[in-house]
N, C-alpha and C. Protein backbone atom coordinates (compact mmCIF):
# COMPACT_ATOMS: atom_id res chain seq x y z
N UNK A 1 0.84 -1.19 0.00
CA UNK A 1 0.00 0.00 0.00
C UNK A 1 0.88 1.25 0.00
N UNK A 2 0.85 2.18 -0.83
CA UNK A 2 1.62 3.55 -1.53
C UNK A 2 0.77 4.48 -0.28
N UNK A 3 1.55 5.10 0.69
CA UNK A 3 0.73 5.84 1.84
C UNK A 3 1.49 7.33 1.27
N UNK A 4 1.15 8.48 1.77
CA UNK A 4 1.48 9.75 1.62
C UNK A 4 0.82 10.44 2.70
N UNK A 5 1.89 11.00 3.38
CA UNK A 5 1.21 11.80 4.53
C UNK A 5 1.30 13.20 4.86
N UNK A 6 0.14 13.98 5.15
CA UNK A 6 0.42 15.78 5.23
C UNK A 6 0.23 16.05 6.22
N UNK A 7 0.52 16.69 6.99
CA UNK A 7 0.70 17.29 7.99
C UNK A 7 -0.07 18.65 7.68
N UNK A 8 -1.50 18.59 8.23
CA UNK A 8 -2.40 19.47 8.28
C UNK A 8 -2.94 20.13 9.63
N UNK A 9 -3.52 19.75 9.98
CA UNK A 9 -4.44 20.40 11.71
C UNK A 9 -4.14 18.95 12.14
N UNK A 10 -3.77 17.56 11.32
CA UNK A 10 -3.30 16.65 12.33
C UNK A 10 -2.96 15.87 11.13
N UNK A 11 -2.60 14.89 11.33
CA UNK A 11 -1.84 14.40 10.13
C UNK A 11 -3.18 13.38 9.38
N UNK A 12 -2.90 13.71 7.93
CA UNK A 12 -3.61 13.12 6.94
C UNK A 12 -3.27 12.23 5.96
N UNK A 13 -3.75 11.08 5.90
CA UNK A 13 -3.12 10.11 4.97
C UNK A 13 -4.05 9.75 3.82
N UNK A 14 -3.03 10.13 2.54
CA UNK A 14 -3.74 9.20 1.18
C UNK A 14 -3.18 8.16 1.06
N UNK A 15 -3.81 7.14 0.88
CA UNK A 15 -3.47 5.31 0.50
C UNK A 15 -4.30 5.09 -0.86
N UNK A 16 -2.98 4.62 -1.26
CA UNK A 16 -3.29 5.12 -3.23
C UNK A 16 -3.94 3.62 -2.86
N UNK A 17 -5.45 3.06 -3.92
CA UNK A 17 -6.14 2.09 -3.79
C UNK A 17 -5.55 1.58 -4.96
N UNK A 18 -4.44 1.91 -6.03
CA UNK A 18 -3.66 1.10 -6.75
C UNK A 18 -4.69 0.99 -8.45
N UNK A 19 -6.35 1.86 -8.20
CA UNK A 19 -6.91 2.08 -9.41
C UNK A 19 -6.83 3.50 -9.72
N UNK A 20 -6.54 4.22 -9.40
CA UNK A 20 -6.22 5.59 -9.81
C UNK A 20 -7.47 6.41 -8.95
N UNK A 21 -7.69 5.33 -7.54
CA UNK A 21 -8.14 6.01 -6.84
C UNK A 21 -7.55 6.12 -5.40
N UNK A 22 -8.32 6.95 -3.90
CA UNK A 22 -7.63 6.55 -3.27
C UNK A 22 -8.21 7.06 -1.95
N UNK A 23 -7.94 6.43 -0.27
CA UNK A 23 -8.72 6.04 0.58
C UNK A 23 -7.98 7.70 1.59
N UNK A 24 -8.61 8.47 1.85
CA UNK A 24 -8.07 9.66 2.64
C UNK A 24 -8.62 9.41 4.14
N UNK A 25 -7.62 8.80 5.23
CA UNK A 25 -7.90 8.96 6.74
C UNK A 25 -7.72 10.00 7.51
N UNK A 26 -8.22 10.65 8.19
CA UNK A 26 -8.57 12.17 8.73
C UNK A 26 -8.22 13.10 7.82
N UNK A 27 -9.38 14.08 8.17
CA UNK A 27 -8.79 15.24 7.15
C UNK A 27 -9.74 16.44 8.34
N UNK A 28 -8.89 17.15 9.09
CA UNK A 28 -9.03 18.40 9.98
C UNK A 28 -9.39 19.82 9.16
N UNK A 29 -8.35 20.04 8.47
CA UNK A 29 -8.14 21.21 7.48
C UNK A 29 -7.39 21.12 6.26
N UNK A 30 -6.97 22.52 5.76
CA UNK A 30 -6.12 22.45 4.02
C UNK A 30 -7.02 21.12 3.44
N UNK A 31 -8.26 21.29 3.50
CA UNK A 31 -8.77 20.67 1.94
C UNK A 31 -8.13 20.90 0.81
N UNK A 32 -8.23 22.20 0.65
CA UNK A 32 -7.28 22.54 -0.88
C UNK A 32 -5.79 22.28 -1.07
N UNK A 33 -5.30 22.23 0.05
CA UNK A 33 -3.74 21.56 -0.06
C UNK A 33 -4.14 20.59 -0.53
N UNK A 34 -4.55 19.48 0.09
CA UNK A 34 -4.64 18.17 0.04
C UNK A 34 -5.54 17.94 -1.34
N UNK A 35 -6.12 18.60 -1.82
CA UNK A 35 -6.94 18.45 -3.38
C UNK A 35 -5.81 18.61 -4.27
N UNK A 36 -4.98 19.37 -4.22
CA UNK A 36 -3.91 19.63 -4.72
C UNK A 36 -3.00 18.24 -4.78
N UNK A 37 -2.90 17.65 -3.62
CA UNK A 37 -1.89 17.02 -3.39
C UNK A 37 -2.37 15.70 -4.70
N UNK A 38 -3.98 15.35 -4.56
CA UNK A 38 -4.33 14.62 -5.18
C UNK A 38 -4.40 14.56 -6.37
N UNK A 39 -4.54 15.61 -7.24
CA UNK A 39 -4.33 16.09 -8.28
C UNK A 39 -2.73 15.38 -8.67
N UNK A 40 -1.64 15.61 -8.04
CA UNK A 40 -0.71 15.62 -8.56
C UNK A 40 -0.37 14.37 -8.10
N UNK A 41 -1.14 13.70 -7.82
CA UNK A 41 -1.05 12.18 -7.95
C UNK A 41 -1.52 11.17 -8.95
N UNK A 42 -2.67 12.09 -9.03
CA UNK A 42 -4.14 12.13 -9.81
C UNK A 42 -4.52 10.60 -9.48
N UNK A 43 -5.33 11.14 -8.10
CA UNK A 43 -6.03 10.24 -7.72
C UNK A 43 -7.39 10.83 -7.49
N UNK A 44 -8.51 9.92 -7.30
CA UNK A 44 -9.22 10.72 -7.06
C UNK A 44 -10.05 9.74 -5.53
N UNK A 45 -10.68 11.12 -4.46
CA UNK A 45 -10.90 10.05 -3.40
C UNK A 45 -12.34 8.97 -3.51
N UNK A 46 -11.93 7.93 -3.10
CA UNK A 46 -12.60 6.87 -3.01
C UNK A 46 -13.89 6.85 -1.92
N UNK A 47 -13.37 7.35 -0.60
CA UNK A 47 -13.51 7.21 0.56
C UNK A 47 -12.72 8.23 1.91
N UNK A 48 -13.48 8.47 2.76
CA UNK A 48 -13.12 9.76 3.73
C UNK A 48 -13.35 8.65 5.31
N UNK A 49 -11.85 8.22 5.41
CA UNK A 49 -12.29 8.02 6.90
C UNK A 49 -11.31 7.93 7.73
N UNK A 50 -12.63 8.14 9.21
CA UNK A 50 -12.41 9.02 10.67
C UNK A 50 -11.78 8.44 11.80
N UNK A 51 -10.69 8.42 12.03
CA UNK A 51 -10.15 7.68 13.51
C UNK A 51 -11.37 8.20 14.46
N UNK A 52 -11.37 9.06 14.62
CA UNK A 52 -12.70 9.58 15.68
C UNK A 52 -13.37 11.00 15.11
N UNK A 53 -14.23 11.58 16.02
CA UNK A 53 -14.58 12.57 15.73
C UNK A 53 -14.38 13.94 15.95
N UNK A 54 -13.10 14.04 16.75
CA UNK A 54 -12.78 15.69 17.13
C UNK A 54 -12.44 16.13 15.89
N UNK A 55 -12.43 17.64 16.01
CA UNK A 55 -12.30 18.48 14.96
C UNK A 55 -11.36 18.55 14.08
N UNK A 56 -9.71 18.23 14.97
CA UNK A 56 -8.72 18.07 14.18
C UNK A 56 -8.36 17.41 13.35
N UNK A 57 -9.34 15.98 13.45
CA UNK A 57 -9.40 14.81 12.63
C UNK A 57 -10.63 15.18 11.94
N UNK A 58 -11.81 15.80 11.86
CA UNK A 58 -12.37 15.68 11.16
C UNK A 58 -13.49 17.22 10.62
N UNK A 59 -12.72 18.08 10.93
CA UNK A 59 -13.09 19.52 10.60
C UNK A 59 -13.32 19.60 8.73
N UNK A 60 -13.20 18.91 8.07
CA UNK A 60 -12.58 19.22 6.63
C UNK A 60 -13.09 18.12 6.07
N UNK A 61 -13.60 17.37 6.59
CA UNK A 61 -14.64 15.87 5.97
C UNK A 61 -15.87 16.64 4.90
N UNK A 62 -16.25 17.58 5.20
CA UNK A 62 -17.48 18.00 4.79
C UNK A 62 -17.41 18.85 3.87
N UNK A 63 -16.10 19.44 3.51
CA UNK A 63 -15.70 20.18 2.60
C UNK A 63 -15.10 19.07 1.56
N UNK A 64 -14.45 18.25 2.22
CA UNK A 64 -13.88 17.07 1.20
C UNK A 64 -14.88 16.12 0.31
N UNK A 65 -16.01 16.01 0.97
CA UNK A 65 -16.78 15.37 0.93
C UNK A 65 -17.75 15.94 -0.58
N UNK A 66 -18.10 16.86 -0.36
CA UNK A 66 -18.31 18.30 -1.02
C UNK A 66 -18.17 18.42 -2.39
N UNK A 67 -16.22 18.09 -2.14
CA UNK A 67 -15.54 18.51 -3.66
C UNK A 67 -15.41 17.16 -4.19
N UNK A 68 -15.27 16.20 -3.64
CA UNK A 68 -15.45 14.88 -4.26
C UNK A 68 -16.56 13.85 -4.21
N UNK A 69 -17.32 14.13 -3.54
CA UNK A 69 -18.69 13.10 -3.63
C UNK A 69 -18.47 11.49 -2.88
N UNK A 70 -17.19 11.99 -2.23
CA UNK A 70 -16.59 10.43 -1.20
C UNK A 70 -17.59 10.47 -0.54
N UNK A 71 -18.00 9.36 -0.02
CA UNK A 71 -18.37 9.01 1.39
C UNK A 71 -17.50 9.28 2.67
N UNK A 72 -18.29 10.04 3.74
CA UNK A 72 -17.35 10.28 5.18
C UNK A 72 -18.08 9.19 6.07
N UNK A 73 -16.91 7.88 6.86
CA UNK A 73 -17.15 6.86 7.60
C UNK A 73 -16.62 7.29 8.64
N UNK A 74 -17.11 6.66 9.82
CA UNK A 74 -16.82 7.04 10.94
C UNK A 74 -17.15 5.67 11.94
N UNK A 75 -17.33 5.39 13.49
CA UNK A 75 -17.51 4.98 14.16
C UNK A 75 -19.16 5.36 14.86
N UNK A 76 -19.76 4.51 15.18
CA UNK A 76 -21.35 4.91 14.94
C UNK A 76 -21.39 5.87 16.37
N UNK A 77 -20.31 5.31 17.36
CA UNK A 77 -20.14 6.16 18.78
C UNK A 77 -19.93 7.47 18.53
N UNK A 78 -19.20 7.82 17.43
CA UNK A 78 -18.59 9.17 17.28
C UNK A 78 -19.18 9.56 16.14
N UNK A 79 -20.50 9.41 15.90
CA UNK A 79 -20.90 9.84 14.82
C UNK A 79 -21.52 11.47 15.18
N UNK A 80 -22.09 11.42 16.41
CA UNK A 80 -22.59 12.77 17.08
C UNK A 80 -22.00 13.56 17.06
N UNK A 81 -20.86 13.61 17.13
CA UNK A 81 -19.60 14.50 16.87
C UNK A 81 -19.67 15.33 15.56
N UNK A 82 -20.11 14.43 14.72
CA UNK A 82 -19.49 15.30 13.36
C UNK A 82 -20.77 16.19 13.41
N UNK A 83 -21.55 16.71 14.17
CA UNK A 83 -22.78 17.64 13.82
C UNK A 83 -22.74 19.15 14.40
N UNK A 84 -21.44 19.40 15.07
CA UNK A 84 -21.66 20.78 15.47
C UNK A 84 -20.16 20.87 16.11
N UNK A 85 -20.08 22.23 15.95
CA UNK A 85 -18.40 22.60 16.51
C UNK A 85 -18.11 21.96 18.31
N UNK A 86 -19.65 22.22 18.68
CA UNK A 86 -19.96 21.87 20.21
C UNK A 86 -19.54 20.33 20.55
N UNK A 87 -20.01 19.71 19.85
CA UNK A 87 -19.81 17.84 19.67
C UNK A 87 -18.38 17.81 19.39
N UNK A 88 -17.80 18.15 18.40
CA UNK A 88 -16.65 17.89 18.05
C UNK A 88 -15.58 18.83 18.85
N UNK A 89 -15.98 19.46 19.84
CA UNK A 89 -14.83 20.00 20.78
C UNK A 89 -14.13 21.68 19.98
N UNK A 90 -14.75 22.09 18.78
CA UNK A 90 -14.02 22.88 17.95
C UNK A 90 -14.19 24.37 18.56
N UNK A 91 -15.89 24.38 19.59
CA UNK A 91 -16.03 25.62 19.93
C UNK A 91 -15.03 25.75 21.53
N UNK A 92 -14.16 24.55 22.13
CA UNK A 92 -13.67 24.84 23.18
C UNK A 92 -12.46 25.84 22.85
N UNK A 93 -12.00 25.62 21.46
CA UNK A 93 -10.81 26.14 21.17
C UNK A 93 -11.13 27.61 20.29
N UNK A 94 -12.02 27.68 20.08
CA UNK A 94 -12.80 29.42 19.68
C UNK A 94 -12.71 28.70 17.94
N UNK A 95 -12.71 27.40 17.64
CA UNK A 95 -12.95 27.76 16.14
C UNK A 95 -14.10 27.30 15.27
N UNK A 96 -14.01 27.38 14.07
CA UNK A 96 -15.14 27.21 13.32
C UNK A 96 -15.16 25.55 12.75
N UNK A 97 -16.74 25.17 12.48
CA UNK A 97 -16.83 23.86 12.36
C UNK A 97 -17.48 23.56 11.37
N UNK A 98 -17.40 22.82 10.22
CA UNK A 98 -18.84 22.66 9.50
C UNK A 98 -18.73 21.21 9.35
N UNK A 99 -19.99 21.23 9.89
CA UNK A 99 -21.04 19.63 10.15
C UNK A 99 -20.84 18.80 9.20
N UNK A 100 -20.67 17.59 9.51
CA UNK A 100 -20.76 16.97 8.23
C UNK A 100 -22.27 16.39 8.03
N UNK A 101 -22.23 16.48 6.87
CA UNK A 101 -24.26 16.29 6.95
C UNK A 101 -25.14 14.99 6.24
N UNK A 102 -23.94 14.19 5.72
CA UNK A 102 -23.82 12.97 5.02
C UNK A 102 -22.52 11.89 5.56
N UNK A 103 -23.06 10.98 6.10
CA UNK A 103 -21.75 9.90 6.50
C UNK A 103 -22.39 8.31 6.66
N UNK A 104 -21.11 7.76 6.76
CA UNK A 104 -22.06 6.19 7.29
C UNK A 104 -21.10 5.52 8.45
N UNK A 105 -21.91 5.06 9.10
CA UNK A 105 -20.80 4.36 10.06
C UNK A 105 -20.60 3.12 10.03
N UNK A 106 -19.65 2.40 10.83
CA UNK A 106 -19.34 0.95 11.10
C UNK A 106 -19.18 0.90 12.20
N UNK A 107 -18.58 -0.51 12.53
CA UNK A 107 -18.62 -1.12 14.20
C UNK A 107 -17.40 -1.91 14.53
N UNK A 108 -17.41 -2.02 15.74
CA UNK A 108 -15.68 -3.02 15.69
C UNK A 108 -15.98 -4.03 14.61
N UNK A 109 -14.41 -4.61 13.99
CA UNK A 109 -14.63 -5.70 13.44
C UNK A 109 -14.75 -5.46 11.69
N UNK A 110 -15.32 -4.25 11.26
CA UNK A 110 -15.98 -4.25 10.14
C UNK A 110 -14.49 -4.25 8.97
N UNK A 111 -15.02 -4.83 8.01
CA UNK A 111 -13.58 -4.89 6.96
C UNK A 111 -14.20 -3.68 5.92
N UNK A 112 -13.29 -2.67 5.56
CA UNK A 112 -13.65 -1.55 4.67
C UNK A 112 -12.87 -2.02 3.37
N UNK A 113 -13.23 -2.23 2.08
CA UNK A 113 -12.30 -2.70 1.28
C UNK A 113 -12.83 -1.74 0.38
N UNK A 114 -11.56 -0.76 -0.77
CA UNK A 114 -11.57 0.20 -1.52
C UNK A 114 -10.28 -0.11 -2.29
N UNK A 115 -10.61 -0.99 -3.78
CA UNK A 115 -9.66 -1.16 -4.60
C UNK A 115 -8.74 -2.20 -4.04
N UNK A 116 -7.58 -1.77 -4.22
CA UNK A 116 -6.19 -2.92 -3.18
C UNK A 116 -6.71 -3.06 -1.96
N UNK A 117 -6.88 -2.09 -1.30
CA UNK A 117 -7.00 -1.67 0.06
C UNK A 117 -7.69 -2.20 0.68
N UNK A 118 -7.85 -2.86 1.82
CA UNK A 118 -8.36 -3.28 2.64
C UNK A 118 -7.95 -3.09 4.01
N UNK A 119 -9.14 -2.55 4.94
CA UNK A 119 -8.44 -1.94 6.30
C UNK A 119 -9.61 -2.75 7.55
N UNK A 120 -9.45 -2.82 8.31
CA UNK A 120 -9.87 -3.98 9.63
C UNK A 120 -9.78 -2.63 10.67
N UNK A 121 -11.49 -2.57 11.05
CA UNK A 121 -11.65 -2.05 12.02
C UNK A 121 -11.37 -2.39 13.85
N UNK A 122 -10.70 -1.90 14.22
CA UNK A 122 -10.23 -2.10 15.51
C UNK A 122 -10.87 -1.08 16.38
N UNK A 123 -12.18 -1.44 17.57
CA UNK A 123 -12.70 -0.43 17.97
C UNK A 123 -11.79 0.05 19.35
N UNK A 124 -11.56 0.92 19.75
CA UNK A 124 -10.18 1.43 20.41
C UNK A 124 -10.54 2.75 21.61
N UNK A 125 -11.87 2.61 21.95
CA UNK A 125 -11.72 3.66 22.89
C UNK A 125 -11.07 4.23 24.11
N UNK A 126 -10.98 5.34 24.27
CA UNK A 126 -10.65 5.98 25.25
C UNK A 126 -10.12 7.48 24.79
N UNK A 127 -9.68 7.65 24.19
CA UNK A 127 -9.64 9.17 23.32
C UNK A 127 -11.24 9.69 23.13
N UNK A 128 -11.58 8.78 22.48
CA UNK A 128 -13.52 9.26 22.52
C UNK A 128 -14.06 7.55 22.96
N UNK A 129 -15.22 8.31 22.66
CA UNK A 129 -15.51 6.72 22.99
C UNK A 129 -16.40 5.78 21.53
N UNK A 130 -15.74 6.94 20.53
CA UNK A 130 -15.66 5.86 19.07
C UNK A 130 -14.56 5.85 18.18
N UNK A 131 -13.11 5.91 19.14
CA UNK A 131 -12.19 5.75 18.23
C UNK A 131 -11.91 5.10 17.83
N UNK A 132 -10.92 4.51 16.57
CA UNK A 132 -10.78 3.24 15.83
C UNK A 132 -9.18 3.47 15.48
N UNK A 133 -8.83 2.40 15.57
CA UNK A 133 -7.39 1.70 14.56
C UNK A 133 -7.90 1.67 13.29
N UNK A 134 -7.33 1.29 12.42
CA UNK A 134 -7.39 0.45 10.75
C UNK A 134 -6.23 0.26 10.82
N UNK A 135 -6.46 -1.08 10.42
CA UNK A 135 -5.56 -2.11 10.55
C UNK A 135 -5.36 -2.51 9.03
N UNK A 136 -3.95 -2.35 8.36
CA UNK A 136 -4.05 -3.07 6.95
C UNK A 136 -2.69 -3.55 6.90
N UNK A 137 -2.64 -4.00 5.22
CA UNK A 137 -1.56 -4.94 5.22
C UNK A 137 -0.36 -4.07 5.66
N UNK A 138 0.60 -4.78 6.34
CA UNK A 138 1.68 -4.35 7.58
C UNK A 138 1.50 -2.21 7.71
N UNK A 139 -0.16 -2.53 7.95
CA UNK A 139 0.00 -0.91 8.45
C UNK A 139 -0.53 -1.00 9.68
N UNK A 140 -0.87 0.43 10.48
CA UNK A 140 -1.92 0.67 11.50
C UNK A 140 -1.79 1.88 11.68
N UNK A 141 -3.39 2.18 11.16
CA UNK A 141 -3.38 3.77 11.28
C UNK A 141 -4.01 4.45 12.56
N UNK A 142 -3.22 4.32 13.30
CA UNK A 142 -3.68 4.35 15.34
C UNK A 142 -4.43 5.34 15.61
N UNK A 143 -4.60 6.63 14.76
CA UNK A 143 -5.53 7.99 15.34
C UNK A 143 -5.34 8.52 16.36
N UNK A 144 -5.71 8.77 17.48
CA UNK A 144 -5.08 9.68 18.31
C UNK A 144 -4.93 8.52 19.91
N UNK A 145 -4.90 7.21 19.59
CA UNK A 145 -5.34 6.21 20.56
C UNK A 145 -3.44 5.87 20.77
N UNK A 146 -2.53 5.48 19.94
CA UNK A 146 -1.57 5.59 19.74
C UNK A 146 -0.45 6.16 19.25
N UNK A 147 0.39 7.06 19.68
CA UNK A 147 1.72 7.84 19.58
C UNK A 147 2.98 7.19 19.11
N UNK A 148 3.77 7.84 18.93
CA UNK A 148 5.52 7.48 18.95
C UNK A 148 5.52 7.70 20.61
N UNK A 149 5.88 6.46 21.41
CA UNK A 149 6.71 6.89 22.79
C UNK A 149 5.12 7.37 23.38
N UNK A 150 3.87 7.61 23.08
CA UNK A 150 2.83 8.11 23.92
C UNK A 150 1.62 7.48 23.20
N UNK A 151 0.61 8.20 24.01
CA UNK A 151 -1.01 8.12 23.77
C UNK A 151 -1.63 8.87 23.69
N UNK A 152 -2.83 9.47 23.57
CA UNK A 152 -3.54 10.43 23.30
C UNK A 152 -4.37 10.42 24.54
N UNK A 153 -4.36 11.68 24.68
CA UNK A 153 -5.54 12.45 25.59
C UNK A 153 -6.62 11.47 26.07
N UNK A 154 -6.86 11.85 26.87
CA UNK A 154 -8.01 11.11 27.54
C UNK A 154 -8.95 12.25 28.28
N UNK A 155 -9.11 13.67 28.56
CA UNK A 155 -9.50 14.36 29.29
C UNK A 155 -10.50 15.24 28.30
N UNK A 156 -10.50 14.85 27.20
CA UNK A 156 -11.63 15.46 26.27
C UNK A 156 -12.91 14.39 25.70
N UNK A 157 -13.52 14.30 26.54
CA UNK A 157 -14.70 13.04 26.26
C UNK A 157 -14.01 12.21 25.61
N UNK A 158 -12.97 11.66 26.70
CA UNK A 158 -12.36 9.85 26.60
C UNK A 158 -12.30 9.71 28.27
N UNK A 159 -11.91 8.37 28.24
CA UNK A 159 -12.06 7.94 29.33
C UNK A 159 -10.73 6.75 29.49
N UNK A 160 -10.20 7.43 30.96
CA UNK A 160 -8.21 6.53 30.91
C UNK A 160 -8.55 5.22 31.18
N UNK A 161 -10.05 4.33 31.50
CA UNK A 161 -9.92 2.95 31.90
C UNK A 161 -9.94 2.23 30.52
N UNK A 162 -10.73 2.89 29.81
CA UNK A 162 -11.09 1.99 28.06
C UNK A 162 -9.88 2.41 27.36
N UNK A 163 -8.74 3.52 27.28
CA UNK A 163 -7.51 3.39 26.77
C UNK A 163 -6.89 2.34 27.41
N UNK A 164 -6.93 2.23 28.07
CA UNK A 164 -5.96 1.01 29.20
C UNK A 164 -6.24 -0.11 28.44
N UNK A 165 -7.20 -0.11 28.26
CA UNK A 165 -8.06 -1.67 27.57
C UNK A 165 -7.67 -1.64 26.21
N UNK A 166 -7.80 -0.46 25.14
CA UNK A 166 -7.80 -0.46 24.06
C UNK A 166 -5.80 -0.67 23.55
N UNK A 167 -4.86 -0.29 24.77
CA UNK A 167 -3.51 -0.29 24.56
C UNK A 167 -3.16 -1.72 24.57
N UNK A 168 -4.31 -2.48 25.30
CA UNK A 168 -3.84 -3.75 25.94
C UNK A 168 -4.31 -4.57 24.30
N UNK A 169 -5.59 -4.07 23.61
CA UNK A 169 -5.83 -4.65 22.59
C UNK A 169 -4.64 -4.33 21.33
N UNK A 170 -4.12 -3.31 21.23
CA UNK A 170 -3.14 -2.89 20.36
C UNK A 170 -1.69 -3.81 20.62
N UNK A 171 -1.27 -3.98 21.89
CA UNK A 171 -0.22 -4.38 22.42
C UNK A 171 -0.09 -5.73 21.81
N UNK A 172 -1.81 -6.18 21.33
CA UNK A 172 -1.49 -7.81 21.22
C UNK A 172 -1.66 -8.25 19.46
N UNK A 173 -1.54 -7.41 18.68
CA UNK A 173 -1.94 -7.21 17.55
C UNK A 173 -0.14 -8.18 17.08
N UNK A 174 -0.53 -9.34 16.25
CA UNK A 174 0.43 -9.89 15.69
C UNK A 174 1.31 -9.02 14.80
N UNK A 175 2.78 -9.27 14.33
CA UNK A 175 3.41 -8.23 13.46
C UNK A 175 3.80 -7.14 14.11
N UNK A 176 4.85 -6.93 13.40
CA UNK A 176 5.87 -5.45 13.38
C UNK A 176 5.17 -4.89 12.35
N UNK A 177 3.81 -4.51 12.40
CA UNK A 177 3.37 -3.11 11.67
C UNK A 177 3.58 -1.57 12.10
N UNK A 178 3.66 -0.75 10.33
CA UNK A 178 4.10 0.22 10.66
C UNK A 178 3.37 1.11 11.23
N UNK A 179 3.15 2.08 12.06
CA UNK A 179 2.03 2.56 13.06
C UNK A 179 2.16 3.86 12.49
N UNK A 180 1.19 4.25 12.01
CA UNK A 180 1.01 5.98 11.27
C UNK A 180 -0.50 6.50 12.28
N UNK A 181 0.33 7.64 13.37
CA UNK A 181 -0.64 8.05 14.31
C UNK A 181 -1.14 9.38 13.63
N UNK A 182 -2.17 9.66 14.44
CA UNK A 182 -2.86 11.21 14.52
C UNK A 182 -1.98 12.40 14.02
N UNK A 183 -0.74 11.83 14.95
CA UNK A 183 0.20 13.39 15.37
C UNK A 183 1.71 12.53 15.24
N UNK A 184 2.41 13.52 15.21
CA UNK A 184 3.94 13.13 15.56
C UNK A 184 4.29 12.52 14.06
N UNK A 185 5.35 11.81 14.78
CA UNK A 185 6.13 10.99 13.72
C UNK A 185 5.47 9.65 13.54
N UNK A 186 5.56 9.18 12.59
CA UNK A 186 5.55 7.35 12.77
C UNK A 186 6.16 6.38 13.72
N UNK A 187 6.38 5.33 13.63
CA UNK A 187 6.50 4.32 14.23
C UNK A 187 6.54 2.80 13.82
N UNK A 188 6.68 1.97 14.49
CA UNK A 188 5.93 0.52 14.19
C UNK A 188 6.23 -0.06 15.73
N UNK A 189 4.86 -0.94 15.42
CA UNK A 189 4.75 -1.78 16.36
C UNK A 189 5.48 -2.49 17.51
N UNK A 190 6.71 -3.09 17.19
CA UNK A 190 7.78 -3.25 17.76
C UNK A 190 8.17 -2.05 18.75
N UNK A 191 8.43 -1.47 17.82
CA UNK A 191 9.11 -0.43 18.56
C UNK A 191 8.45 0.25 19.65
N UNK A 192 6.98 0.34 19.75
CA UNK A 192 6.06 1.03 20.64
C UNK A 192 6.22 -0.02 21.31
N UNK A 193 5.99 -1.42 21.12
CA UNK A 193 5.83 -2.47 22.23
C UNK A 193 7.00 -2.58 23.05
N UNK A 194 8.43 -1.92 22.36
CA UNK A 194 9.71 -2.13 23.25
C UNK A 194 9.80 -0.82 24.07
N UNK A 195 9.47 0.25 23.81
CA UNK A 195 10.01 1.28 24.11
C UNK A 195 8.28 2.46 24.59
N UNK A 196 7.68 1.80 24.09
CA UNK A 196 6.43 2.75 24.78
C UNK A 196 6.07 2.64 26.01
N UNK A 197 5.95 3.62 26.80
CA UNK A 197 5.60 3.02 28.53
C UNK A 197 3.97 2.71 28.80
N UNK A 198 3.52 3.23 27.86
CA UNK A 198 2.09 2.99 27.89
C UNK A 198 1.25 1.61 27.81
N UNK A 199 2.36 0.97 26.69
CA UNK A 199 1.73 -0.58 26.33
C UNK A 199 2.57 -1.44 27.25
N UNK A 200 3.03 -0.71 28.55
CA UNK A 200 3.45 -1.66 29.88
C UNK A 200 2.37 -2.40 30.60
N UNK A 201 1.36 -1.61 29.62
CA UNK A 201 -0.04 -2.03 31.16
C UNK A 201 -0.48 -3.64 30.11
N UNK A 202 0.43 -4.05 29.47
CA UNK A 202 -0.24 -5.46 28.88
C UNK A 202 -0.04 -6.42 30.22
């Protein structure tokens, strides 16, 4: 899988689907960067989907959505989120939000397949309480549930006992996959399992 990643209001990944289309996971802001970016790939998107529902991950679904006619997927827990700056946490930080007003959700477990691509839902709360992994061939796109060396927040409608649980489910995930989070740098698996203090609580 051909990944490309921007660094927008949180980091955004295109996964070329290998037909001259292609699968975009969070998208916060810079729609038009990122239209751009696609262009000069010339791909066009397949599919729009949500590690969870805060703003940073998903402020720009509805504009994306918009200019390409993708579908925006999400987690059915965090679907409330995408309906107002208030839900999605955007008015704590004084900014602007637009709703997404068309989406579909899934549930742990669900297989999303788009072209090559195929990604395995991993339901993962504690950041919200509908965050998700996608899990694909030697990837994992962790969202804000897993870091380089950390974890994500828990003090913005998440909760630290279901991360505990959801680190313990990540911790046990077969393979040295490569781990492409929310934020930061990359990773892989290994390496979080040797050196992360978080996935101590296995």
């Amino acid at each position: 899988m051909q990944i490309e990643r921007m660094h927008l209001s949180s980091n955004t990944y295109i996964a070329d689907c290998g037909d001259g289309t292609a699968v975009v996971v969070d998208i916060g802001s810079g729609v038009e960067q990122l239209c751009n970016k696609l262009r000069e790939m010339q791909l066009n998107v397949q599919a729009i989907l949500l590690t969870h529902g805060h703003f940073d991950h998903s402020g720009g679904a509805e504009a994306l959505r918009k200019q390409t006619g993708a579908p925006v997927y999400i987690h059915e827990l965090d679907a409330p989120m995408l309906t107002s700056g208030k839900a999605s946490f955007a008015d704590m930080f004084g900014l602007p939000y637009e709703p997404v007003t068309e989406y579909r959700t899934f549930g742990d477990g669900a297989v999303l397949t788009f072209g090559a691509v195929s990604l395995k839902v991993l339901h993962t709360p504690g950041h919200t309480a509908g965050s998700v992994c996608f899990i694909g061939e030697e990837v994992l796109f962790s969202g804000d549930t897993l870091f380089r060396g950390s974890i994500g927040r828990t003090d913005i409608g998440g909760n630290r006992m279901q991360m505990r649980d959801s680190l313990v489910k990540i911790a046990a995930i077969p393979g040295d996959l490569r781990v492409l989070p929310g934020h930061d740098r990359e990773s892989t698996l290994d390496r979080e399992r040797q050196y992360n203090p978080y996935l101590a609580v296995r």
